[in-house]
Protein backbone atom coordinates (compact mmCIF):
# COMPACT_ATOMS: atom_id res chain seq x y z
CA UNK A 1 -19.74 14.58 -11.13
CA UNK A 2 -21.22 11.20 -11.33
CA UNK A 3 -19.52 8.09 -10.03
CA UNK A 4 -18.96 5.12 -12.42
CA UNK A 5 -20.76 2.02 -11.54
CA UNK A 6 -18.44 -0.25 -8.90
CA UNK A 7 -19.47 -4.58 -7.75
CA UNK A 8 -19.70 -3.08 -4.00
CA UNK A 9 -21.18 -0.03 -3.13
CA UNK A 10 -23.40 1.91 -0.44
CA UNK A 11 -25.57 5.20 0.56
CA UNK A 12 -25.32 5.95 4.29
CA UNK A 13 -28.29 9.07 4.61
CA UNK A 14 -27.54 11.94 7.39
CA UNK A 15 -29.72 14.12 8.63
CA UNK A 16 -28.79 17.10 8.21
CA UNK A 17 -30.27 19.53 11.25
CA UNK A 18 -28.23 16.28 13.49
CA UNK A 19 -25.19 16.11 11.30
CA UNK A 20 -24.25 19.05 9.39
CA UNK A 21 -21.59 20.17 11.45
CA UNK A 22 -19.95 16.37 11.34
CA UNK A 23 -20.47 15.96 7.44
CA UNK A 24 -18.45 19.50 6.43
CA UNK A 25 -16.12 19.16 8.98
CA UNK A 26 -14.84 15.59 7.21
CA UNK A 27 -15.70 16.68 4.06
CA UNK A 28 -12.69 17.34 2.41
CA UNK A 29 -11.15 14.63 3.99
CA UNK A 30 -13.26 12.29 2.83
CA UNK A 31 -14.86 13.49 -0.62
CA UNK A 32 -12.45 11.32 -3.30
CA UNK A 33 -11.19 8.89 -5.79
CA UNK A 34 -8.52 7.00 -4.46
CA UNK A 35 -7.26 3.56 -5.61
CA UNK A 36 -10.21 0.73 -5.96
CA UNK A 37 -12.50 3.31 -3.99
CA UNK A 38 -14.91 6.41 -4.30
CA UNK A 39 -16.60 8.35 -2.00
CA UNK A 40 -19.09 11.75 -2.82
CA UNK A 41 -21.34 13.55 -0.50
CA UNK A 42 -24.58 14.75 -1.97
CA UNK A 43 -26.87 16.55 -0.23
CA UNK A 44 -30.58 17.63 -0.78
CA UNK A 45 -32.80 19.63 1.17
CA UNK A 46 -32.89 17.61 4.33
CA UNK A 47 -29.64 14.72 4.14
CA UNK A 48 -26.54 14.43 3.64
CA UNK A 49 -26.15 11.28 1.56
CA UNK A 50 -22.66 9.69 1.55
CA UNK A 51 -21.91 6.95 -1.66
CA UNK A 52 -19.65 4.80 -1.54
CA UNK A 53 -18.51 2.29 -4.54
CA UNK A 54 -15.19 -0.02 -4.21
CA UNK A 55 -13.76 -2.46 -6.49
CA UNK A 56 -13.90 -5.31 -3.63
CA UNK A 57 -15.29 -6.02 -0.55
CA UNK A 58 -12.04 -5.36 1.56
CA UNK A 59 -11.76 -2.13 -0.31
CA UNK A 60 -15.52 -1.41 0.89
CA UNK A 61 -15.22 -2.54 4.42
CA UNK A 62 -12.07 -0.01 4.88
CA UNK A 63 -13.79 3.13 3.13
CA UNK A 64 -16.54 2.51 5.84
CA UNK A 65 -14.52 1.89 8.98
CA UNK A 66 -12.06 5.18 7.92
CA UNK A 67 -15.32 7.45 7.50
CA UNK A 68 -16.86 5.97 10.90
CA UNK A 69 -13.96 7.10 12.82
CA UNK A 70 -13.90 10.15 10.72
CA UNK A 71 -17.11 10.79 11.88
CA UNK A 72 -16.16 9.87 15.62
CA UNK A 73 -13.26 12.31 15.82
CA UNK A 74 -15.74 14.80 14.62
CA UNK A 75 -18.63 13.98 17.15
CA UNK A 76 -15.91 14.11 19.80
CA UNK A 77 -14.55 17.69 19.04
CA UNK A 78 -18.22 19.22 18.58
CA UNK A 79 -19.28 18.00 21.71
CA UNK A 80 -15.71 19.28 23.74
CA UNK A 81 -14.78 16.20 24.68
C-alpha cells in the first residue's frame, strides 16, 4: 500500500544485517495510520527503510521520538540489558 503525499515527511534507512532483529520486533507496533500520521516499513534486499509523513511538524517530531524509543527498548532487550 502506498502512502498519500503529507507537508512533513521522512525515510530513516536501516541496515538490515545491524537491525533486523530491532525493525520486526517494533514492527507491528509501529507499522500504521493513526490520526495526522503514517508510518510503513519497506524493505529491500539490504535496508529496512522506515517513512514517515505527518500532517504538521509537531505531529512529525512525535512519530520520530515514539519510534526512537521504540527502537531503544528493543536494542536494550536484544542485548540483555
Amino acid at each position: 500500500m502506498e502512502m498519500k503525499k503529507y507537508p512533513f515527511s521522512l525515510a530513516i534507512k536501516l541496515e538490515k544485517n545491524l537491525f533486523s532483529k530491532h525493525v520486526e520486533s517494533i514492527r507491528e507496533n509501529i507499522d500504521l495510520k493513526s490520526g495526522r500520521t503514517e508510518v510503513r516499513i519497506q524493505e529491500n534486499d539490504g535496508d529496512f527503510i522506515i517513512y514517515i509523513g505527518a500532517g504538521d511538524i509537531v505531529s512529525l517530531r512525535a512519530v520520530m521520538g515514539s519510534i526512537q524509543k521504540w527502537l531503544v527498548i528493543a536494542d536494550r532487550i536484544i542485548k540483555g540489558e
